[in-house]
Structures are given as C-alpha cells and as structure tokens.
PDB file of N, CA and C in Angstrom:
ATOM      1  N   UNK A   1     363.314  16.475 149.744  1.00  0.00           N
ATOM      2  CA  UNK A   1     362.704  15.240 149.273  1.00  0.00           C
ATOM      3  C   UNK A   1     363.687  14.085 149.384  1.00  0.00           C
ATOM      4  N   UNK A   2     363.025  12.999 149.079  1.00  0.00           N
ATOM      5  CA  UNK A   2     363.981  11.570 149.313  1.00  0.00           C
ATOM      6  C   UNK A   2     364.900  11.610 148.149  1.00  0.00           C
ATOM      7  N   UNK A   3     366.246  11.383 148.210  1.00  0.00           N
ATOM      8  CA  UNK A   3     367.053  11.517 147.161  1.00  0.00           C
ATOM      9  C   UNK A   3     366.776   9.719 146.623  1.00  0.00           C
ATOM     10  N   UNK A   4     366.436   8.293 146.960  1.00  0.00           N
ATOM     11  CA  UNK A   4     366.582   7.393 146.865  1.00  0.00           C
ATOM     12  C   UNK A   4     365.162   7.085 146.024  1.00  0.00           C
ATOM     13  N   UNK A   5     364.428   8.327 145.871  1.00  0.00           N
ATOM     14  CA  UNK A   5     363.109   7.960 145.527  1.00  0.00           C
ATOM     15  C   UNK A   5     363.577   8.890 143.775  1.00  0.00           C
ATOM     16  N   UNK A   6     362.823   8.373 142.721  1.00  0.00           N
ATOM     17  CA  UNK A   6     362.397   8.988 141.519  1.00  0.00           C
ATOM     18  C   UNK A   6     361.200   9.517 141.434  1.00  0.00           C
ATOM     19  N   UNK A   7     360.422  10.862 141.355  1.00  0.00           N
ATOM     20  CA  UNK A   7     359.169  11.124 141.092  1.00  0.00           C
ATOM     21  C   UNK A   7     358.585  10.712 139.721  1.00  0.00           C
ATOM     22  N   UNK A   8     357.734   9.932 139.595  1.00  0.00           N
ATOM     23  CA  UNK A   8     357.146   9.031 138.143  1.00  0.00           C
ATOM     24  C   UNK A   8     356.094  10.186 137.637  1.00  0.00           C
ATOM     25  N   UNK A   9     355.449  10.972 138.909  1.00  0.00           N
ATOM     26  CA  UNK A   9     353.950  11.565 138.451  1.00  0.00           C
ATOM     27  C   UNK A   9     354.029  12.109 139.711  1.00  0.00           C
ATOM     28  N   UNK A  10     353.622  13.692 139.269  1.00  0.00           N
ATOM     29  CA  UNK A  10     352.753  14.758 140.566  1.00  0.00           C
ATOM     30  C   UNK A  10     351.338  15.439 139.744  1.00  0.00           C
ATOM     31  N   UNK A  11     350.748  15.678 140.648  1.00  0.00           N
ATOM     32  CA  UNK A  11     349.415  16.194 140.777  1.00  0.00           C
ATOM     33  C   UNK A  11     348.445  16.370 141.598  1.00  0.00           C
ATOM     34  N   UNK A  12     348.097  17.912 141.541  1.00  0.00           N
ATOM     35  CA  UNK A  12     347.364  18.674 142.942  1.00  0.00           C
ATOM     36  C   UNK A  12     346.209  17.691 142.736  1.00  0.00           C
ATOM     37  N   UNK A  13     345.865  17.218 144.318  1.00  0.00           N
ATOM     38  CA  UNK A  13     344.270  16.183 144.520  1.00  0.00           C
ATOM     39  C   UNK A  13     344.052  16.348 145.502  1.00  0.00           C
ATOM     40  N   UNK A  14     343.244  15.738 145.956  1.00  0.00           N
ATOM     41  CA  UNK A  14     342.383  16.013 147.202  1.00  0.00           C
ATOM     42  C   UNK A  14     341.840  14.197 147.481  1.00  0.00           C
ATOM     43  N   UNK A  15     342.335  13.887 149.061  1.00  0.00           N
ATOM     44  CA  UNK A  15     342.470  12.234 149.007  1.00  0.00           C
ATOM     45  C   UNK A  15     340.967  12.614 150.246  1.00  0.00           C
ATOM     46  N   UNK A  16     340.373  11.468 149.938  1.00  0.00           N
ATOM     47  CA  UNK A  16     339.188  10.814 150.881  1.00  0.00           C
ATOM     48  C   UNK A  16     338.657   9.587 151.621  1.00  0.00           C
ATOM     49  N   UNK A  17     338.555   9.328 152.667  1.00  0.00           N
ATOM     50  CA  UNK A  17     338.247   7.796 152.831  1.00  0.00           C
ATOM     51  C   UNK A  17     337.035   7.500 153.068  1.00  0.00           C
ATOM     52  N   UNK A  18     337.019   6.319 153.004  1.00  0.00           N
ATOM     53  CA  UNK A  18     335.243   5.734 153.284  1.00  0.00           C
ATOM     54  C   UNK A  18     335.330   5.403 154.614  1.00  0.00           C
ATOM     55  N   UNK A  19     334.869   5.800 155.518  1.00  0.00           N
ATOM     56  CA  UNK A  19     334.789   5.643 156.746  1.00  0.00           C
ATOM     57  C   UNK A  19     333.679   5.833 157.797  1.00  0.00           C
ATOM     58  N   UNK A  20     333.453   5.366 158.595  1.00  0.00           N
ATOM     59  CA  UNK A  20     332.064   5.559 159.619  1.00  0.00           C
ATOM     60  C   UNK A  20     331.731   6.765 159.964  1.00  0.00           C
ATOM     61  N   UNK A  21     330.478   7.460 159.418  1.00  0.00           N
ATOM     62  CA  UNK A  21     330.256   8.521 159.754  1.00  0.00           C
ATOM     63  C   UNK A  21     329.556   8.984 161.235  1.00  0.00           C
ATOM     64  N   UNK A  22     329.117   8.186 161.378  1.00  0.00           N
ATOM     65  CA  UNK A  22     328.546   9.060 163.169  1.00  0.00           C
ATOM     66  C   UNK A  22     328.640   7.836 164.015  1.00  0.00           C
ATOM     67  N   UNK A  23     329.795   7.402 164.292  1.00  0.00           N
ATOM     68  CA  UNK A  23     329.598   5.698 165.057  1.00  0.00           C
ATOM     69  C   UNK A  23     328.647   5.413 166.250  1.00  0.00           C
ATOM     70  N   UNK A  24     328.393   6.818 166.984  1.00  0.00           N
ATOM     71  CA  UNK A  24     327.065   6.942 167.822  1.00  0.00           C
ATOM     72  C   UNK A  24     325.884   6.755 167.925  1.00  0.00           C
ATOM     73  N   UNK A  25     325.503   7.461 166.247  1.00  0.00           N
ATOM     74  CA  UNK A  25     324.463   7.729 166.367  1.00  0.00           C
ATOM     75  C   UNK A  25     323.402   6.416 164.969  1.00  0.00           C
ATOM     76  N   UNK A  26     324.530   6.290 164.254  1.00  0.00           N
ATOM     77  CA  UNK A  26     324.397   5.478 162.763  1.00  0.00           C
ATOM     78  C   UNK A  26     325.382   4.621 163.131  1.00  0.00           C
ATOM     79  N   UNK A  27     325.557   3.854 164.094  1.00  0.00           N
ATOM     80  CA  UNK A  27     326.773   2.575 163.584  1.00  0.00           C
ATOM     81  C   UNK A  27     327.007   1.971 162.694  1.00  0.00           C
ATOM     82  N   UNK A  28     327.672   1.574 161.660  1.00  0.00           N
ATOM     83  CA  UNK A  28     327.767   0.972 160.715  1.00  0.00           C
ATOM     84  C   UNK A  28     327.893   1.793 159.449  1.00  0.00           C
ATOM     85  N   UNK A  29     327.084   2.768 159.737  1.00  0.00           N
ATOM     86  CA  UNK A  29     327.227   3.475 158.430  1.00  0.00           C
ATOM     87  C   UNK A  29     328.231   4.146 157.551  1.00  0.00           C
ATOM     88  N   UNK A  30     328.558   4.359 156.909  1.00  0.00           N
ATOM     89  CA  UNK A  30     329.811   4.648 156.187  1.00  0.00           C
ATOM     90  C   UNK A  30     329.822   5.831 155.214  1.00  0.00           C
ATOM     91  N   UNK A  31     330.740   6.702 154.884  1.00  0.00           N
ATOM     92  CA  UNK A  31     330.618   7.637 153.800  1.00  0.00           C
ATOM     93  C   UNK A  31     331.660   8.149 153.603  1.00  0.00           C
ATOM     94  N   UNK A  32     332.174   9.320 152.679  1.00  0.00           N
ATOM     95  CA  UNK A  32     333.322   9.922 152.557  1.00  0.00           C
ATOM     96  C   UNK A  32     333.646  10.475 153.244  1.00  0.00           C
ATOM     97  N   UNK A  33     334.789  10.723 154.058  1.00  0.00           N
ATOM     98  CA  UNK A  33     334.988  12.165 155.049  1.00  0.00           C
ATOM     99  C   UNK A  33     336.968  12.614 153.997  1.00  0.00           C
ATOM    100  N   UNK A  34     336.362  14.122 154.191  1.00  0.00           N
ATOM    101  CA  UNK A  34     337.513  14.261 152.622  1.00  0.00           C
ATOM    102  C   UNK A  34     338.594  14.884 153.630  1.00  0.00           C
ATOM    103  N   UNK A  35     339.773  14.281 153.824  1.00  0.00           N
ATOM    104  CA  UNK A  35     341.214  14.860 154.102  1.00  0.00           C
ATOM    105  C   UNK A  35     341.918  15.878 153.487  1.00  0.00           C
ATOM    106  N   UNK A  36     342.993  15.175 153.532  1.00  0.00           N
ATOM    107  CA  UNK A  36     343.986  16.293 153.176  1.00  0.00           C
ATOM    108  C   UNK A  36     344.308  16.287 151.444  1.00  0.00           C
ATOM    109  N   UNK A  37     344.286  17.978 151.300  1.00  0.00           N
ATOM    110  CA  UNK A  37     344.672  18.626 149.767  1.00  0.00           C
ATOM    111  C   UNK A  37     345.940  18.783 149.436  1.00  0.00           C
ATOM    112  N   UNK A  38     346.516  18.912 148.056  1.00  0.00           N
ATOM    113  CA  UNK A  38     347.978  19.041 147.728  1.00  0.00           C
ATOM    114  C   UNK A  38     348.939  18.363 146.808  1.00  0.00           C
ATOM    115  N   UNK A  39     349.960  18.771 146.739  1.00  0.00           N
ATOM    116  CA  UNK A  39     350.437  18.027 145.727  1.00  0.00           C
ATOM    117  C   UNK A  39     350.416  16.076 146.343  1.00  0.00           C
ATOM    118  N   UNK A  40     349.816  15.324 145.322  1.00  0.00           N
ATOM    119  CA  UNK A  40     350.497  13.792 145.627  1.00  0.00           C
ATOM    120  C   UNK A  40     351.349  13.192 143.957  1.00  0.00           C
ATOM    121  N   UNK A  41     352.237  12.544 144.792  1.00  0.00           N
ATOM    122  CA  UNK A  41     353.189  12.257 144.189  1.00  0.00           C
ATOM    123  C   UNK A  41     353.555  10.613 144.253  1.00  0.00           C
ATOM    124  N   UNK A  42     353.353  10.323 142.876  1.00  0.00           N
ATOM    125  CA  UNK A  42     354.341   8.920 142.813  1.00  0.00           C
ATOM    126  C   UNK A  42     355.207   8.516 142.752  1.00  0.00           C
ATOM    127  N   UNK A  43     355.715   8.106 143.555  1.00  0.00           N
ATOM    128  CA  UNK A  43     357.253   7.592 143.907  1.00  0.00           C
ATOM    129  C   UNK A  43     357.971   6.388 143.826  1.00  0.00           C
ATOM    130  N   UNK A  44     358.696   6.245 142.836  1.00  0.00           N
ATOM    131  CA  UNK A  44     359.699   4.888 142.964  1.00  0.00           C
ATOM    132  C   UNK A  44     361.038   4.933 143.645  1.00  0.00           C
ATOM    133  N   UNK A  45     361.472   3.584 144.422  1.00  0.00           N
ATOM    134  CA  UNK A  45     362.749   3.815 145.017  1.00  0.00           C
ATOM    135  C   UNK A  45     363.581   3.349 144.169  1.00  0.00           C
ATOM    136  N   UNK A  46     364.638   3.629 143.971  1.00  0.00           N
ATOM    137  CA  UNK A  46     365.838   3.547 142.810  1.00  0.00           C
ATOM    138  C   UNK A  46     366.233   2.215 142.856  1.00  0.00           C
ATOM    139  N   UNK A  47     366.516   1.681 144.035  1.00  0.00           N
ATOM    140  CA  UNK A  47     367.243   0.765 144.300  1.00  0.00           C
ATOM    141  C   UNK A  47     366.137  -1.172 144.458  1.00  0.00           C
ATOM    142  N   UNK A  48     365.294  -0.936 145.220  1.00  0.00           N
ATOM    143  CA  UNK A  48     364.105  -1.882 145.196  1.00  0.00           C
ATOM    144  C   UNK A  48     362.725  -1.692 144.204  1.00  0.00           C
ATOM    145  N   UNK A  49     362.949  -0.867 143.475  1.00  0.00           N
ATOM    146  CA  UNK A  49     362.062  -0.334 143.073  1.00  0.00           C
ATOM    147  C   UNK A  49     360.225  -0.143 143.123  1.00  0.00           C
ATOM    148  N   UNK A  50     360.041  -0.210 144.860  1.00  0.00           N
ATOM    149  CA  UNK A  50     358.951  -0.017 145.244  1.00  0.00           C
ATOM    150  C   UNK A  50     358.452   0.942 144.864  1.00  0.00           C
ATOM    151  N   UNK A  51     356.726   1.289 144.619  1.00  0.00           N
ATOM    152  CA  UNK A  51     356.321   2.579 144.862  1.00  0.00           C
ATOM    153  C   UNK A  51     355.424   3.087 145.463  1.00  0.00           C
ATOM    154  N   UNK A  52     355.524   4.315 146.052  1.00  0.00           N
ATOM    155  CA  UNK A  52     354.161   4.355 147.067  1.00  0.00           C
ATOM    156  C   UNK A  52     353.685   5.689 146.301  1.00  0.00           C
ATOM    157  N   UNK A  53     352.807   5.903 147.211  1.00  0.00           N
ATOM    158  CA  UNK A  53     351.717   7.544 147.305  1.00  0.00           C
ATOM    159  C   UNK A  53     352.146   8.180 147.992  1.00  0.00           C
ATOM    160  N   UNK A  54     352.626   9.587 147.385  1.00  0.00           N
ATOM    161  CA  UNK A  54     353.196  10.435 148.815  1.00  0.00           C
ATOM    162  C   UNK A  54     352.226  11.447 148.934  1.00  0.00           C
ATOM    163  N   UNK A  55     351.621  12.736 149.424  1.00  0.00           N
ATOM    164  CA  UNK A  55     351.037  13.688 149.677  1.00  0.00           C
ATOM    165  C   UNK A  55     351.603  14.711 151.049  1.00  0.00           C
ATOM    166  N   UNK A  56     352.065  15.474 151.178  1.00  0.00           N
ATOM    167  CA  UNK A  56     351.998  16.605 152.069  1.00  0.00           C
ATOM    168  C   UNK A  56     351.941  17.698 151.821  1.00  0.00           C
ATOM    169  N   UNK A  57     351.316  18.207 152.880  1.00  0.00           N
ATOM    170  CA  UNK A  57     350.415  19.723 153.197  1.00  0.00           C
ATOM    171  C   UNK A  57     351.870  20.410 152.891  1.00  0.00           C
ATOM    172  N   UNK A  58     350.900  22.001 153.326  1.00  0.00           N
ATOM    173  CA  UNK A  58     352.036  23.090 152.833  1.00  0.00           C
ATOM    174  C   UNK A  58     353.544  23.290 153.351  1.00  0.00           C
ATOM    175  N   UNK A  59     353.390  22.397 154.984  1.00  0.00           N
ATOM    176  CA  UNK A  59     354.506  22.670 155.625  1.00  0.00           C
ATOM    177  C   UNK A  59     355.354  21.599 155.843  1.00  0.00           C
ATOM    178  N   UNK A  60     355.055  20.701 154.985  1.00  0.00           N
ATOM    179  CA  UNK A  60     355.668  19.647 154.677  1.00  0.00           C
ATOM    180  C   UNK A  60     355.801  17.878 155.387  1.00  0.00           C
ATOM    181  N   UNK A  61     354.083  18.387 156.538  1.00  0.00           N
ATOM    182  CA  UNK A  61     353.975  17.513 156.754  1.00  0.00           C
ATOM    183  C   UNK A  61     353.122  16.001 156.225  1.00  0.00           C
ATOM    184  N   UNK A  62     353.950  14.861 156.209  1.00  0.00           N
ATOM    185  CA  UNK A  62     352.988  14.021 155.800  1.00  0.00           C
ATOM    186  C   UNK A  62     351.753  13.565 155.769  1.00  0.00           C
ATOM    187  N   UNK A  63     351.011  13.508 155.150  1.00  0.00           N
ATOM    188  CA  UNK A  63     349.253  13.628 155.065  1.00  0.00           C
ATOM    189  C   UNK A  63     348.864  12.034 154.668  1.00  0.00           C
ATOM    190  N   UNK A  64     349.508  11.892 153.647  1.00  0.00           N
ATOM    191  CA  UNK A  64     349.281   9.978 153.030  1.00  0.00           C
ATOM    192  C   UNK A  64     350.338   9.818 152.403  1.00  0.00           C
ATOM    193  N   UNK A  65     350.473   8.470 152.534  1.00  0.00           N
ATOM    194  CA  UNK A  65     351.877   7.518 152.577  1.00  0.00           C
ATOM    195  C   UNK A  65     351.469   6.210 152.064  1.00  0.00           C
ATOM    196  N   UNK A  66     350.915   5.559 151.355  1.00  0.00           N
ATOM    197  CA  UNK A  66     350.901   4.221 151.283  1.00  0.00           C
ATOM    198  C   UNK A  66     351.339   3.692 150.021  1.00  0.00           C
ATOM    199  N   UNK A  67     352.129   2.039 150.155  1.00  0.00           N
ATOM    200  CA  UNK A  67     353.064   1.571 149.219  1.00  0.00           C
ATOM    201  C   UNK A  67     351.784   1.050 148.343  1.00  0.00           C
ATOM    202  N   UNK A  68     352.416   1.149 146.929  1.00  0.00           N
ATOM    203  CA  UNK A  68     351.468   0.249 145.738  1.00  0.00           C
ATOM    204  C   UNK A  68     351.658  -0.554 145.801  1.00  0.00           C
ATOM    205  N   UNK A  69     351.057  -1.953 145.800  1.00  0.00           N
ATOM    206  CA  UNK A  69     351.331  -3.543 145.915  1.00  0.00           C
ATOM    207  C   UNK A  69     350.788  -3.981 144.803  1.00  0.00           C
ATOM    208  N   UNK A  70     351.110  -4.855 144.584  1.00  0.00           N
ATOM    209  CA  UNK A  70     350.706  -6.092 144.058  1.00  0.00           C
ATOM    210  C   UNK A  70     349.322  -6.178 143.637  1.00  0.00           C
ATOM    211  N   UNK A  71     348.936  -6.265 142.791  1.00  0.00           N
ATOM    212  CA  UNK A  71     347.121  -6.792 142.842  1.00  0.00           C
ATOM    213  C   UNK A  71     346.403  -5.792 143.647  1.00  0.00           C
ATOM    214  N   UNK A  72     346.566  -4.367 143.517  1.00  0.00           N
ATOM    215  CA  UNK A  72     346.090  -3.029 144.278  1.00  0.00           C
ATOM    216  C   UNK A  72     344.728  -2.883 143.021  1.00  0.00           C
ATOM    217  N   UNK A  73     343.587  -2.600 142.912  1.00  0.00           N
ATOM    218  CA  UNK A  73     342.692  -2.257 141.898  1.00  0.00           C
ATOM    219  C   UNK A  73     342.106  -0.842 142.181  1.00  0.00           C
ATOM    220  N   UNK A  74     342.676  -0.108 141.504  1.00  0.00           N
ATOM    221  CA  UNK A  74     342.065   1.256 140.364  1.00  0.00           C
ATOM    222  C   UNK A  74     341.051   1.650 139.682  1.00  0.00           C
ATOM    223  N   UNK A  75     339.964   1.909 140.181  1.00  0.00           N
ATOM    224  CA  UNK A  75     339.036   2.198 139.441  1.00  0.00           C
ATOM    225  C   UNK A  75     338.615   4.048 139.426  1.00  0.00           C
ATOM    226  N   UNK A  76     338.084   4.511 137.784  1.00  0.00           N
ATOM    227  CA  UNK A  76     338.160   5.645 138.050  1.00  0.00           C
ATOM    228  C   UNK A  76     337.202   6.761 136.912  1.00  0.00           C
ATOM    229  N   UNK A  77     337.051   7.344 137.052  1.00  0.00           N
ATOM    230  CA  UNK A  77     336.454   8.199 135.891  1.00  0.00           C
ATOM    231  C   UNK A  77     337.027   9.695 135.196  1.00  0.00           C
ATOM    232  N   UNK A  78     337.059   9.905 134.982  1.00  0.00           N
ATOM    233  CA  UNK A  78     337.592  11.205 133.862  1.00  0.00           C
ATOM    234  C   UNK A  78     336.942  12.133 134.063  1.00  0.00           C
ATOM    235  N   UNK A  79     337.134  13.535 134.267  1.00  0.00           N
ATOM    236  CA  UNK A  79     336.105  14.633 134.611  1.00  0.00           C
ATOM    237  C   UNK A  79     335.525  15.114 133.014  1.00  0.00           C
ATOM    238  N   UNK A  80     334.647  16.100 133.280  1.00  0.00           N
ATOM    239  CA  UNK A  80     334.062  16.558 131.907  1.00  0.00           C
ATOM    240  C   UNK A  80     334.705  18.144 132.089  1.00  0.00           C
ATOM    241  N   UNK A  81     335.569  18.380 132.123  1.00  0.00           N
ATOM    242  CA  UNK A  81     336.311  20.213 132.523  1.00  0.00           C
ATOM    243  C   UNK A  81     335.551  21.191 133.881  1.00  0.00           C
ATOM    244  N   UNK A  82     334.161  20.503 133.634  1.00  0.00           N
ATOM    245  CA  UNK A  82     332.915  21.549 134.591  1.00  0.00           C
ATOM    246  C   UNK A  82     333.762  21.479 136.156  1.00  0.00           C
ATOM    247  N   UNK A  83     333.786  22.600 137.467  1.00  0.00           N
ATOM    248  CA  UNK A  83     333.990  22.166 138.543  1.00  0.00           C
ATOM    249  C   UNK A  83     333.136  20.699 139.495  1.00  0.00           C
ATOM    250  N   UNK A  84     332.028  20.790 138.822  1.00  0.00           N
ATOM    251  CA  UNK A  84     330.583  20.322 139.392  1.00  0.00           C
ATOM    252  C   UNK A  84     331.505  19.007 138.712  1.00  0.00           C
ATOM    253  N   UNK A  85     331.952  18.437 137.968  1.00  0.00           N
ATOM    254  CA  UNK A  85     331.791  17.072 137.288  1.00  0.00           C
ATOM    255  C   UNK A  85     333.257  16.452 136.810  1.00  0.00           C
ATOM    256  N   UNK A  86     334.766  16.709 138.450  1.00  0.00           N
ATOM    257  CA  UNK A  86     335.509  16.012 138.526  1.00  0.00           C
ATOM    258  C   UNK A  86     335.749  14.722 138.388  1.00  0.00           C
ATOM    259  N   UNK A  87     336.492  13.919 137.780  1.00  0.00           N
ATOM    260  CA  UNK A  87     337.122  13.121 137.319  1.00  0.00           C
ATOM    261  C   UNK A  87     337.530  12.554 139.163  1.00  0.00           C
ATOM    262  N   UNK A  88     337.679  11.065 139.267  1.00  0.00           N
ATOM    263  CA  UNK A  88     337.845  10.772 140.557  1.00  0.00           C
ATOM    264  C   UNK A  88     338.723   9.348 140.591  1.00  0.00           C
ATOM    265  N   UNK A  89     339.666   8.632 141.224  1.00  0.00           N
ATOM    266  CA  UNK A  89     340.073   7.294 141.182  1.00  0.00           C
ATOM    267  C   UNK A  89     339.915   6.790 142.598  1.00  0.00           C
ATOM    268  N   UNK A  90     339.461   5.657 142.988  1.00  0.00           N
ATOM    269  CA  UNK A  90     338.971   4.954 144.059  1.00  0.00           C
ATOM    270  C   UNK A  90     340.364   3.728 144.028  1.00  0.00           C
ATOM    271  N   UNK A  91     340.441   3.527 145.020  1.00  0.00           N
ATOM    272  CA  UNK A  91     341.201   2.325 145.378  1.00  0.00           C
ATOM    273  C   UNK A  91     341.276   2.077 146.665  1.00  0.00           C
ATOM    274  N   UNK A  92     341.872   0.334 147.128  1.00  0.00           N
ATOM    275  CA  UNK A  92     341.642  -0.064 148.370  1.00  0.00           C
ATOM    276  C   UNK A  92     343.242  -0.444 148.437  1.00  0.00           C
ATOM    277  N   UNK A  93     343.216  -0.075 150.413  1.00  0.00           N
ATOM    278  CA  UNK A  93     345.137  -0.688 150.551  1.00  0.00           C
ATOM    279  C   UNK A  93     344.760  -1.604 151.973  1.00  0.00           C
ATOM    280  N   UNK A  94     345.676  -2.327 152.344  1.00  0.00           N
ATOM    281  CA  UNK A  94     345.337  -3.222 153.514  1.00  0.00           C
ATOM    282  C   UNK A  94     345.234  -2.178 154.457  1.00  0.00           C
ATOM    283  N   UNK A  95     344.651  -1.803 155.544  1.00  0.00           N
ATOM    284  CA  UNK A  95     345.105  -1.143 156.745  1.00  0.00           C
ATOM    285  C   UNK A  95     345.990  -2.079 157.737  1.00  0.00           C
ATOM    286  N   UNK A  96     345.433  -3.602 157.682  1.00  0.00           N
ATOM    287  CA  UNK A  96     346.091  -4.420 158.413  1.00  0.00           C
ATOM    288  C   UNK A  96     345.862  -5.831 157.773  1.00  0.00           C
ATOM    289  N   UNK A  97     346.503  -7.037 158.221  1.00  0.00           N
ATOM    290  CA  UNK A  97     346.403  -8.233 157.768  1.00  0.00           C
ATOM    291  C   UNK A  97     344.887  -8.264 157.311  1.00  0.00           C
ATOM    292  N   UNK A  98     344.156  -8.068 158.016  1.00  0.00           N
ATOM    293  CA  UNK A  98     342.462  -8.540 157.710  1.00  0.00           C
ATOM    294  C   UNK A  98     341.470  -7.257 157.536  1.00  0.00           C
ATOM    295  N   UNK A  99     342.037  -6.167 157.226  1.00  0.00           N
ATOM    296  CA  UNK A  99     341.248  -4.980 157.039  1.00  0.00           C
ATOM    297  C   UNK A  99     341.478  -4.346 155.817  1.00  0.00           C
ATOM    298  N   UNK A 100     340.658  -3.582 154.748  1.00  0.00           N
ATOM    299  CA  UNK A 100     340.999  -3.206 153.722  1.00  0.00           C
ATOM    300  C   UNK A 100     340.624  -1.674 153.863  1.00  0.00           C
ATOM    301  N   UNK A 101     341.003  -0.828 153.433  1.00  0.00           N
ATOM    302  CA  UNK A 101     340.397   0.923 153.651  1.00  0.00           C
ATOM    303  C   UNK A 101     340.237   1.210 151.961  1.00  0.00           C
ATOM    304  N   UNK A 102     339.221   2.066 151.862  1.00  0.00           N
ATOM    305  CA  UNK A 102     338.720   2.390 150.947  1.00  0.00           C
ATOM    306  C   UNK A 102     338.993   3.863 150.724  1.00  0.00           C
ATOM    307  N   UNK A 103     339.401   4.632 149.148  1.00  0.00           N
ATOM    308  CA  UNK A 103     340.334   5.806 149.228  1.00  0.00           C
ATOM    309  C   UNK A 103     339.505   6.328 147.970  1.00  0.00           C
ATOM    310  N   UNK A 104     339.371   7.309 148.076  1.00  0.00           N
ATOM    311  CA  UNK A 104     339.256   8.336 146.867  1.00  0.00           C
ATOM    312  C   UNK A 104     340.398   9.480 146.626  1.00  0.00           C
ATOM    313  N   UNK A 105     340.558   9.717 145.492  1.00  0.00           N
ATOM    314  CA  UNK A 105     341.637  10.507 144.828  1.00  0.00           C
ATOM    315  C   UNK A 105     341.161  11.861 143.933  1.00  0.00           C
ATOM    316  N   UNK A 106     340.556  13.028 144.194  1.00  0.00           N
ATOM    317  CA  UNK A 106     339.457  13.900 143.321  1.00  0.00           C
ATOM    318  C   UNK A 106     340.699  14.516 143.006  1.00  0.00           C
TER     319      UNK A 106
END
C-alpha cells in the first residue's frame, strides 16, 4: 500500500455506474451496469492532505480511483439488515471538464 497515504475508512462494497445500456439498440438510455467488488478504502495523503476512493480486486489490481473534491454530493440510504434491502450511497465525480459520471456504492 501507499506509505504517504493514511487509511480514514475500509469497507467490502460493490461500486456501479449509470451508464448507457444498449447504445445500439436504446440510445440514450441509461442504467446501472455493476463493476467491480471488494475492499474500498478512504484515503488521505499525509502531506497535501487530499483524499480519494481506492478499490482493488483480489490481485491487487486497481478497479476505482477517484479524488474527493470540493462540493462532491453524497446521497444515500441505510440498509434494513435483509439481503433484499441494502443500504446504498450515490455520488457524482467530473469524468472531464464538462462531463459528470454518476456512481453507486452498495
């Protein structure tokens, strides 16, 4: 692991994005398509004290990476214990100057 980084928070999740589901056939349309599972981890750097999202798979490759900014909004719900009725947090990060991506966190 990064020695320059502090872990703030870990916890096994499962990350998702909102993204175009059949661009062929439904253009435009949009829905969850669910990625990668595993530990994610919050990370501060010691020294600038940025923090991002870390996540990687079993073999230690990187899965999601993105820094927390500024004015980032969190929205989320609490599970009820049932498997059926997980607890979930949504949030958006720039992909680029003029694009925003949409994320789920189960």
């Amino acid at each position: 692991e990064n020695k320059d980084e502090d872990v703030l928070f870990e916890v096994r999740a499962q990350y998702s994005k909102h993204v175009e589901i059949d661009p062929e056939d439904a253009p435009g349309k949009k829905g969850w398509k669910k990625f990668a599972k595993g530990p994610l981890r919050l990370q501060r750097h010691k020294e600038n004290g940025k923090c991002r999202m870390l996540m990687r798979d079993s073999i230690g490759k990187t899965m999601l990476n993105l820094s927390i900014t500024h004015g980032m909004k969190f929205n989320g719900r609490r599970g009820q214990g049932k498997a059926s009725d997980r607890g979930y947090i949504t949030f958006t990060s720039a992909k680029n100057e003029s694009e925003m991506e949409l994320y789920m966190l189960t």
